[in-house]
N, C-alpha and C. Protein backbone atom coordinates (compact mmCIF):
# COMPACT_ATOMS: atom_id res chain seq x y z
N UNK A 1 0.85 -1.18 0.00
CA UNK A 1 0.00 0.00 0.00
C UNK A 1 0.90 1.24 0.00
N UNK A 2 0.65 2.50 -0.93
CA UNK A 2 1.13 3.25 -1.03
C UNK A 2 1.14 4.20 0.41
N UNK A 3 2.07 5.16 0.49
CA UNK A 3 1.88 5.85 1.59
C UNK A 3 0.59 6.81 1.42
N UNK A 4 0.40 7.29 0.38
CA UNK A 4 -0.72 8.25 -0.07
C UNK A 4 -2.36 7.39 0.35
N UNK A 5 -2.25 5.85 0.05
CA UNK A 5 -3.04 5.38 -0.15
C UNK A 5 -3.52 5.02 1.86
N UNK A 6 -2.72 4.79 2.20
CA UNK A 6 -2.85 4.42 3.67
C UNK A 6 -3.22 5.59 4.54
N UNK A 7 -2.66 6.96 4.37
CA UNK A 7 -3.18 8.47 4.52
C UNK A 7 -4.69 8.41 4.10
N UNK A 8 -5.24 7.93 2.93
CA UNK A 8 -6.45 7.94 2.64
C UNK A 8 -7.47 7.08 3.72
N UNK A 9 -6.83 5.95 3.66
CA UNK A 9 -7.45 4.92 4.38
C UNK A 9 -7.60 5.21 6.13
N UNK A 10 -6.75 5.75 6.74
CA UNK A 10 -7.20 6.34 7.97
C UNK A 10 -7.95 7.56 7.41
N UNK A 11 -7.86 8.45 7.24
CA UNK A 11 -8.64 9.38 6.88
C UNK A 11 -9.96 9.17 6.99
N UNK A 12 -10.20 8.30 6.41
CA UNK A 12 -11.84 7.42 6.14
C UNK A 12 -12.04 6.74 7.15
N UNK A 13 -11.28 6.21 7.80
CA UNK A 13 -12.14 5.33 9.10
C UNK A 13 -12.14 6.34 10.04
N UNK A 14 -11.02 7.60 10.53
CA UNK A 14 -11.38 8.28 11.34
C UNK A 14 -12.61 8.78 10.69
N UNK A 15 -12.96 9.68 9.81
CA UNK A 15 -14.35 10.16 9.51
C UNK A 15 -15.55 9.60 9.90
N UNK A 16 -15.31 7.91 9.38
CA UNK A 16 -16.54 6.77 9.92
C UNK A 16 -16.57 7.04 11.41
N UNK A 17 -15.73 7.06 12.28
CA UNK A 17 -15.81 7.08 13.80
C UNK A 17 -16.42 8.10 14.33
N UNK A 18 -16.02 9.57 13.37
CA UNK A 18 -16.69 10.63 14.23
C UNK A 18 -17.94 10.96 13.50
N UNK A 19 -18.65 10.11 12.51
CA UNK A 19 -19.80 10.22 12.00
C UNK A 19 -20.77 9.68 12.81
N UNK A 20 -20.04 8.42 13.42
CA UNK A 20 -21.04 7.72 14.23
C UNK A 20 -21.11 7.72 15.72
N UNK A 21 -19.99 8.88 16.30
CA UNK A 21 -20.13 9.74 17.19
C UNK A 21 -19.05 8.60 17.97
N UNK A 22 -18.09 7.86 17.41
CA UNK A 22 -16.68 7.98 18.04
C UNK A 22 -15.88 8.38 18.59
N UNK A 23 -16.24 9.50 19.14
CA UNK A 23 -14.86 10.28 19.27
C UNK A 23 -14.25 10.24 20.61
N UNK A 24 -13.48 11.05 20.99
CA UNK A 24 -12.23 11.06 22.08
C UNK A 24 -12.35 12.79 22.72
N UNK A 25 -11.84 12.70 23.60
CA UNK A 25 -11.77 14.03 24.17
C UNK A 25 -10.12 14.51 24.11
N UNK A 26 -9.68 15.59 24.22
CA UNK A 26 -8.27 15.99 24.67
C UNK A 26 -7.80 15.15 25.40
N UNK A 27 -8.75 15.17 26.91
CA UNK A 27 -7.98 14.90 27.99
C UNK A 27 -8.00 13.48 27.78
N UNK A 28 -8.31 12.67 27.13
CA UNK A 28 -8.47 11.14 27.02
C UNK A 28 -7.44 11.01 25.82
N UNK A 29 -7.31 11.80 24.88
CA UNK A 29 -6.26 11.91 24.43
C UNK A 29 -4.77 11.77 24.91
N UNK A 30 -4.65 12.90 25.76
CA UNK A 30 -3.46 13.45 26.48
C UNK A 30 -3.30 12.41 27.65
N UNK A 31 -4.23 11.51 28.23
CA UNK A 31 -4.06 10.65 29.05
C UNK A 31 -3.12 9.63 28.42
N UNK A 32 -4.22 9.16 27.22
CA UNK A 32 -3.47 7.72 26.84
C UNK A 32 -1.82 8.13 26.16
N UNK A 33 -1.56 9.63 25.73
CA UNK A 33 -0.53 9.61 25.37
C UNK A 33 1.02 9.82 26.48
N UNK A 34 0.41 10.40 27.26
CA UNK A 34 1.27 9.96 28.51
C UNK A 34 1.44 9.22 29.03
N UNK A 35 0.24 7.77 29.20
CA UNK A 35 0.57 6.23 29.51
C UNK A 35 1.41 5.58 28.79
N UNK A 36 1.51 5.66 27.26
CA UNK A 36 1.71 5.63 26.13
C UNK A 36 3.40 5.88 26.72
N UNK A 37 3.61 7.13 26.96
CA UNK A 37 5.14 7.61 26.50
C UNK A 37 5.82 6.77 27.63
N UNK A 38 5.08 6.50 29.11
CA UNK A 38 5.13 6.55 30.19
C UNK A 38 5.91 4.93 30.27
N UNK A 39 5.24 3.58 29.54
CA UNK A 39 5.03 2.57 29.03
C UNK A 39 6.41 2.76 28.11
N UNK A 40 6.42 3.45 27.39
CA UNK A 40 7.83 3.11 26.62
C UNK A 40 9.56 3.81 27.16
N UNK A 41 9.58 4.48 28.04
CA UNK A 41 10.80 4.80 28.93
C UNK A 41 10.87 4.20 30.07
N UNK A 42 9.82 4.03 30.32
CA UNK A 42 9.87 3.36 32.29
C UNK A 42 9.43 2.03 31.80
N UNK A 43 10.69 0.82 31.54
CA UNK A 43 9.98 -0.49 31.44
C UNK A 43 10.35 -1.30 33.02
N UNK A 44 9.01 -2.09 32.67
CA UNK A 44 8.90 -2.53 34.55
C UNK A 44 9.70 -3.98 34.39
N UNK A 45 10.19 -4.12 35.52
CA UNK A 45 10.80 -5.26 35.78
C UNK A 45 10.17 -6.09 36.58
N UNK A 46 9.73 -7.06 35.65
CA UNK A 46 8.66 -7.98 36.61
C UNK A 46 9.21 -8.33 38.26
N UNK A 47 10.45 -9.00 38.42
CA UNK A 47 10.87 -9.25 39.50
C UNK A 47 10.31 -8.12 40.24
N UNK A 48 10.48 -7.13 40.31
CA UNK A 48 10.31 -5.67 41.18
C UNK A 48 8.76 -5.67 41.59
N UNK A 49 8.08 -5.88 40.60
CA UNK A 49 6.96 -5.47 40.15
C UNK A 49 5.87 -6.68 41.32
N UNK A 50 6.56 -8.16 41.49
CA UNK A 50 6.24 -9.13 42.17
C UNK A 50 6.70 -9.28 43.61
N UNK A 51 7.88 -7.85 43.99
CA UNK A 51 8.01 -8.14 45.43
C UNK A 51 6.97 -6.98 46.40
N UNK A 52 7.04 -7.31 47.39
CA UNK A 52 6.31 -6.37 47.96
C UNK A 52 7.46 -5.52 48.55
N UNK A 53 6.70 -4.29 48.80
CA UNK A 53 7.08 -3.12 49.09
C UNK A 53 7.86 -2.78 50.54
């Protein structure tokens, strides 16, 4: 798939989502993207994660 063509193709499903009243807020935005960033610098170490405190 072209890059042009895949630009199209989200394009269109986001539209479908907020036609049918899909949508997202900022702050649900800005949440998941800080879990998001949060999740990819701070990786957990299970051992740690399984002892108690």
């Amino acid at each position: 798939m072209e890059a042009n063509e895949a630009l199209v193709a989200l394009l269109q499903k986001s539209h479908a989502q907020a036609v049918a009243g899909q949508t997202l807020t900022m702050d649900e935005v800005e949440r998941f993207m800080h879990d998001k960033v949060y999740e990819l610098t701070h990786p957990m170490d299970t051992y740690c994660v399984a002892e108690p405190l």
